[in-house]
Protein backbone atom coordinates (compact mmCIF):
# COMPACT_ATOMS: atom_id res chain seq x y z
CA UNK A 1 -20.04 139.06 1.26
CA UNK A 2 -19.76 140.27 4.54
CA UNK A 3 -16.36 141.81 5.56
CA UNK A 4 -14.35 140.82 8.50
CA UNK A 5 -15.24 142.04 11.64
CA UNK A 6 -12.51 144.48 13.21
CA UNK A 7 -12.15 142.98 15.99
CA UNK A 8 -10.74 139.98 14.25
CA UNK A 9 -8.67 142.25 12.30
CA UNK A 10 -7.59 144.83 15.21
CA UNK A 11 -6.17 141.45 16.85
CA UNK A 12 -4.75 139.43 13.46
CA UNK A 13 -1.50 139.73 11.96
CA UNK A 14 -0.88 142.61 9.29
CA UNK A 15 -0.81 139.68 6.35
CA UNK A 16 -4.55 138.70 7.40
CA UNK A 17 -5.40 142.23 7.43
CA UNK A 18 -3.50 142.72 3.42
CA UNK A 19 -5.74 139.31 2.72
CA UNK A 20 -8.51 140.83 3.72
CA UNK A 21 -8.55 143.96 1.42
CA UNK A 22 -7.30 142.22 -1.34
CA UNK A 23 -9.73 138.78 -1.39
CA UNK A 24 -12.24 138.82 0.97
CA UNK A 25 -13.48 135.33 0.29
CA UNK A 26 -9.89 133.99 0.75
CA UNK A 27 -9.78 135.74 4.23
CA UNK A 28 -12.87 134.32 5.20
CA UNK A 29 -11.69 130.70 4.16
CA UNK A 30 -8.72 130.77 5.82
CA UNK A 31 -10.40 131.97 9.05
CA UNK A 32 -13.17 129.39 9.06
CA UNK A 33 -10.39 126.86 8.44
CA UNK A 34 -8.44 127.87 11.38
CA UNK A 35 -11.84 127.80 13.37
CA UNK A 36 -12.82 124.37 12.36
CA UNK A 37 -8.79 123.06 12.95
CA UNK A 38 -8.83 124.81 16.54
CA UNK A 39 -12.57 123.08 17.45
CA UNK A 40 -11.18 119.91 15.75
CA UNK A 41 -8.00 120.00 18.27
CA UNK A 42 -9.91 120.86 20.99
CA UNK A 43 -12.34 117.96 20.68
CA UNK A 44 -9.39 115.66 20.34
CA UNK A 45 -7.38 116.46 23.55
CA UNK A 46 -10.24 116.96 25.71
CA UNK A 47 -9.37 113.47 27.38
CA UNK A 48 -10.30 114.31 31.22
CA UNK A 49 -13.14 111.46 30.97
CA UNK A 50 -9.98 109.05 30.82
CA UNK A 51 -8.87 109.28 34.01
CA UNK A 52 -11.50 107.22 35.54
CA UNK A 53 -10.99 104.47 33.19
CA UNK A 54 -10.70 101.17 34.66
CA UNK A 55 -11.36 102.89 37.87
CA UNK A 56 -14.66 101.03 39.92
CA UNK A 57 -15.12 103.45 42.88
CA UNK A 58 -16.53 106.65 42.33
CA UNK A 59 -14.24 109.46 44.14
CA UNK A 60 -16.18 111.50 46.46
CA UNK A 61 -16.29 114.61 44.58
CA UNK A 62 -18.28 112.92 41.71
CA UNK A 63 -21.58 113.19 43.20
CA UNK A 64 -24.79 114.86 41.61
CA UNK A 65 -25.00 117.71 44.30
CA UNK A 66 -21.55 119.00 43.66
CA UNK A 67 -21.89 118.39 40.71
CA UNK A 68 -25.27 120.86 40.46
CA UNK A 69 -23.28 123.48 42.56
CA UNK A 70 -20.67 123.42 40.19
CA UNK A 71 -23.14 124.05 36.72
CA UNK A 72 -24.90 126.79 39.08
CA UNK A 73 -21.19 128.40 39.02
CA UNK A 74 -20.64 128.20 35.63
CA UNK A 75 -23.64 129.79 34.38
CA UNK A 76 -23.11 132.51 37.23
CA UNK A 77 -19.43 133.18 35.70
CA UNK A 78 -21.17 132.97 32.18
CA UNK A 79 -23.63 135.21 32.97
CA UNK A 80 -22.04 137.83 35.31
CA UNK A 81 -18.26 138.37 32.74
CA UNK A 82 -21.19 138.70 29.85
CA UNK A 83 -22.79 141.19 31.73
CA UNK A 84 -20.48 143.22 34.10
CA UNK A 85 -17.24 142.14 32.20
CA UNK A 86 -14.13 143.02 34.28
CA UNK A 87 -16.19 144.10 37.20
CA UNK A 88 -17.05 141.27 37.67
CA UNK A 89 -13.66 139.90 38.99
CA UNK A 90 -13.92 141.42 42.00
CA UNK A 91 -16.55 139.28 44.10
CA UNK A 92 -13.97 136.25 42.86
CA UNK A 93 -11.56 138.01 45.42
CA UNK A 94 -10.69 135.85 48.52
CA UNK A 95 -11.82 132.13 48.67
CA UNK A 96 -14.69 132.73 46.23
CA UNK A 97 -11.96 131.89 43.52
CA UNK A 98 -11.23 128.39 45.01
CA UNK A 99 -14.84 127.63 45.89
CA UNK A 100 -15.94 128.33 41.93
CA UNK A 101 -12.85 126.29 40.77
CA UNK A 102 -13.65 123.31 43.27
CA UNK A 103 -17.50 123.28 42.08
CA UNK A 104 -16.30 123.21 38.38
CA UNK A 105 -13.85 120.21 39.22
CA UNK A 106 -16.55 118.55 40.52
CA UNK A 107 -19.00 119.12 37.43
CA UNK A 108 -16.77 117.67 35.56
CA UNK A 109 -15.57 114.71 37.58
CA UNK A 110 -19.18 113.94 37.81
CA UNK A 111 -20.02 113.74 34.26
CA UNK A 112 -16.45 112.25 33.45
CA UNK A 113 -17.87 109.43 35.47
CA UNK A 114 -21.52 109.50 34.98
CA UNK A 115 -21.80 109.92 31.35
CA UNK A 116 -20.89 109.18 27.61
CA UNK A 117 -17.29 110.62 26.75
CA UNK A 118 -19.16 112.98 24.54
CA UNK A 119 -20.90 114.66 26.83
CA UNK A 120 -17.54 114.50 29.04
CA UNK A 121 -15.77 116.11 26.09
CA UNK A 122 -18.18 118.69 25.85
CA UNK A 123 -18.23 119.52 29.75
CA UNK A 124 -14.41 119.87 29.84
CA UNK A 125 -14.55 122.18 27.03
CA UNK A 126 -17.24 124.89 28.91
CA UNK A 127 -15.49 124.55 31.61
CA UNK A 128 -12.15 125.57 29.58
CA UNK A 129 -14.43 128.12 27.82
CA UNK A 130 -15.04 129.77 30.78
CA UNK A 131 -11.11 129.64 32.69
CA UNK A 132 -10.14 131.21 29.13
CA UNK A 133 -12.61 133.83 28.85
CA UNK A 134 -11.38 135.13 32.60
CA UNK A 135 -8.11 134.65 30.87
CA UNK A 136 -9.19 137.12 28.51
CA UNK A 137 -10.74 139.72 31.04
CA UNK A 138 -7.43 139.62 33.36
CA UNK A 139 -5.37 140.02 30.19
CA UNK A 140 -7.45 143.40 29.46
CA UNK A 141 -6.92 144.70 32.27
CA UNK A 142 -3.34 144.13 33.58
CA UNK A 143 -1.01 147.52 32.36
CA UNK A 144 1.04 147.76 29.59
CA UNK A 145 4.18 148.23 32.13
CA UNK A 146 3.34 144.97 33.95
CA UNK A 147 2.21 142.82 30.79
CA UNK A 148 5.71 141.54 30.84
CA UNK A 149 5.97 140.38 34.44
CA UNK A 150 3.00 138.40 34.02
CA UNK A 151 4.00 136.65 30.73
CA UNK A 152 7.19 135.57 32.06
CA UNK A 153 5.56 134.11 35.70
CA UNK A 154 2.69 132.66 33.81
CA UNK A 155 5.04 131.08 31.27
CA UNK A 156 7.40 129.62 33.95
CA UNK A 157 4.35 128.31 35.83
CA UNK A 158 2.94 126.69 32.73
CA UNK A 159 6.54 125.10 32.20
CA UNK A 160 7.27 123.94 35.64
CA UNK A 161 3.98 122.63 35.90
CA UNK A 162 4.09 120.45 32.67
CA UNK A 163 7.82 120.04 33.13
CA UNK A 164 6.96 118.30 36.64
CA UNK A 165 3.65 116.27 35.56
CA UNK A 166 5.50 114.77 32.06
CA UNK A 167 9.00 114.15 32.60
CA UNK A 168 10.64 112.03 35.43
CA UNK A 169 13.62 111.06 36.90
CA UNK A 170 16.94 113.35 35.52
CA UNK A 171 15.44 114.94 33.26
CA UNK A 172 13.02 116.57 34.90
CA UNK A 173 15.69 117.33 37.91
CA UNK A 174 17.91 119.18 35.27
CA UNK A 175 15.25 121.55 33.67
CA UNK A 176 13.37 122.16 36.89
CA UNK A 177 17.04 123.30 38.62
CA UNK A 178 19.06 124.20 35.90
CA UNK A 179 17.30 124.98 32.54
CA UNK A 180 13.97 126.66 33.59
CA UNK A 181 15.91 129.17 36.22
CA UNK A 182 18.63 130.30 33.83
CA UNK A 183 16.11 130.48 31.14
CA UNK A 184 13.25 133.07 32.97
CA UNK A 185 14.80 134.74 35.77
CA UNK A 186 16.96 136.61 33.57
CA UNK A 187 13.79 137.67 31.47
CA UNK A 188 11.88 138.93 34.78
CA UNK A 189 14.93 141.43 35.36
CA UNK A 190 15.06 142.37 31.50
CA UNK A 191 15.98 145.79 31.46
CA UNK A 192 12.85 148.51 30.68
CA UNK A 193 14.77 148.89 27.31
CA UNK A 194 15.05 145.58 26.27
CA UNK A 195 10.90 144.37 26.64
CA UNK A 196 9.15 144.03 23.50
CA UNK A 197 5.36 145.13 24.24
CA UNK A 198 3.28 142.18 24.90
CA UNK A 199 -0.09 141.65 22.97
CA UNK A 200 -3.23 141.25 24.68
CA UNK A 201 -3.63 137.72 22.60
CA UNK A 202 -0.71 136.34 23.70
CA UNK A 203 -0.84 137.55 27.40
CA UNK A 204 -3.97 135.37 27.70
CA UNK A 205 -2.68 132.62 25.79
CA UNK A 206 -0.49 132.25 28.83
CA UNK A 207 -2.67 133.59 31.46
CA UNK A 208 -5.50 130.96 30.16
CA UNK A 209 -2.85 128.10 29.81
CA UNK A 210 -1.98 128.38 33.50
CA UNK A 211 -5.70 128.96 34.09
CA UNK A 212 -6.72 125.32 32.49
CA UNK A 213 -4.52 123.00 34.89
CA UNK A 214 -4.86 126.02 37.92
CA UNK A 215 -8.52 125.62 37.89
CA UNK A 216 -7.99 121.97 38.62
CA UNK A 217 -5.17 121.26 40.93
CA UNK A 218 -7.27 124.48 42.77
CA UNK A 219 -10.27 122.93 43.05
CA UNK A 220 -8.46 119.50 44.51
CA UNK A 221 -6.70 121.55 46.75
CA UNK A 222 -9.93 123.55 48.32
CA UNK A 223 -11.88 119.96 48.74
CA UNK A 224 -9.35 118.56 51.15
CA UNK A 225 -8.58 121.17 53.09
CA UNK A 226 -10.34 121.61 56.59
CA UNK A 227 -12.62 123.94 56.91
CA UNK A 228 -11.12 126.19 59.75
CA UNK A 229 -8.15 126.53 57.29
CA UNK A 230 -10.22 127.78 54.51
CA UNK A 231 -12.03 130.51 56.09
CA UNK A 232 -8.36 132.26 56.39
CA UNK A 233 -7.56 132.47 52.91
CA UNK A 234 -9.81 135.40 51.94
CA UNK A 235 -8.97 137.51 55.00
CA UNK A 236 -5.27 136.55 53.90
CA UNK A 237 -6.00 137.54 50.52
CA UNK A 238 -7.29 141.44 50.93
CA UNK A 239 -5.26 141.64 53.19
CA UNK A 240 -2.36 140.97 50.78
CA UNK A 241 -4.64 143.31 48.42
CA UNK A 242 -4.16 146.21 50.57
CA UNK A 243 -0.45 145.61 50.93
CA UNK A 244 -0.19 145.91 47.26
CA UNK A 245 -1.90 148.83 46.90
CA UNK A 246 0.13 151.05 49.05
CA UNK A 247 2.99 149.56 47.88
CA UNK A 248 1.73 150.25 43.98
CA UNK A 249 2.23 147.07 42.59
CA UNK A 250 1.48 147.05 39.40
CA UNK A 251 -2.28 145.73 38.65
CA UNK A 252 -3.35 146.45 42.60
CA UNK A 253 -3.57 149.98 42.16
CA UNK A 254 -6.70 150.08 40.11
């Protein structure tokens, strides 16, 4: 049998790697288990193609042009982070980022309305593929010194974010003003000394999770706005690039 691959092991816990030596056959059930469970889950809550339920007019993003732009993007982003890998972050730079992210949200607003949930299902989840595979290539190559800052601002924007869209009324009021503040602002001024290091798996764990609802309420955002608005946000963007850089800020420099 086949041993496990070390890149599966360089990024498991030091149990699987102990299973591993001692059984390999047990290693390699319990990792095509957890495969199977994770595809299993992610079939099951890929539910975009329920928003247009009951819904008789077809929003204006759901057409078959857009819809073609945005699979033209997707195999671009497939095939240029297969190819160049990191590198190829850097044409995203600028509005290139929201144009890609509006194009996908229109693939799959078209086939959430156009076709069978199973092909909807399957859209949402290349689409996901993709936002978590950048996930990855960010993760890579953010520094070890700034791993930290970016958990803890991805993690509050994942929590704000779901904290806003789930909960209502008090609730929501409390954590948003009270519990979310007093629970990561004192984690962003941790002390040097106090930060544990921060793995590459679970950096994009959080990077991606942001990434998956980002993508979207990006995308919506780009469509509406005008289009003499639009053309400032990449100017506004290297310029803020170029900022960062001669300040140093972490993850500008290289």
């Amino acid at each position: 049998m086949p041993s496990i691959p070390s890149w599966v092991l360089s990024h498991a816990r030091p149990e699987f790697g102990r299973l591993a030596r001692l059984c390999p056959i047990c290693a390699w059930a319990v990792l095509l288990i957890l495969i199977v469970w994770f595809i299993l889950s992610l079939w099951y809550f890929a539910r975009g193609y329920q928003l247009f339920q009951g819904v008789e007019k077809r929003p204006f993003e759901a057409t078959g042009a857009k819809a073609g732009a945005g699979l033209a993007w997707m195999v671009a982003l497939i095939v240029f982070l297969w190819l160049a890998g990191p590198k190829s972050l850097v044409p995203l730079l600028g509005d290139t980022i929201f144009v890609a992210f509006a194009a996908l949200f229109c693939l799959e607003r078209f086939v959430w309305w156009k076709f069978p949930p199973s092909i909807g299902k399957a859209t949402e989840l290349a689409v996901l593929a993709v936002y978590w595979w950048l996930a990855w290539l960010v993760a890579l190559k953010i520094p070890a010194g700034a791993a930290w800052y970016a958990l803890v601002m991805t993690a509050a924007a994942s929590s704000v974010w779901f904290v806003y869209v789930k909960l209502t009324g008090a609730i929501r009021t409390i954590l948003l003003r009270n519990v979310l503040p007093g629970i990561f602002l004192p984690c962003l001024f941790l002390p040097a000394s106090l930060r544990p290091s921060i793995p590459t798996a679970i950096l994009c764990l959080s990077i991606g999770l942001m990434f998956s609802w980002l993508g979207v309420i990006v995308g919506a955002f780009w469509l509406k706005l005008p289009e003499e608005i639009s053309g400032f946000i990449a100017p506004i963007w290297f310029a803020t690039s170029l900022v960062c850089q001669k300040l140093h800020v972490p993850g500008f420099v290289d």
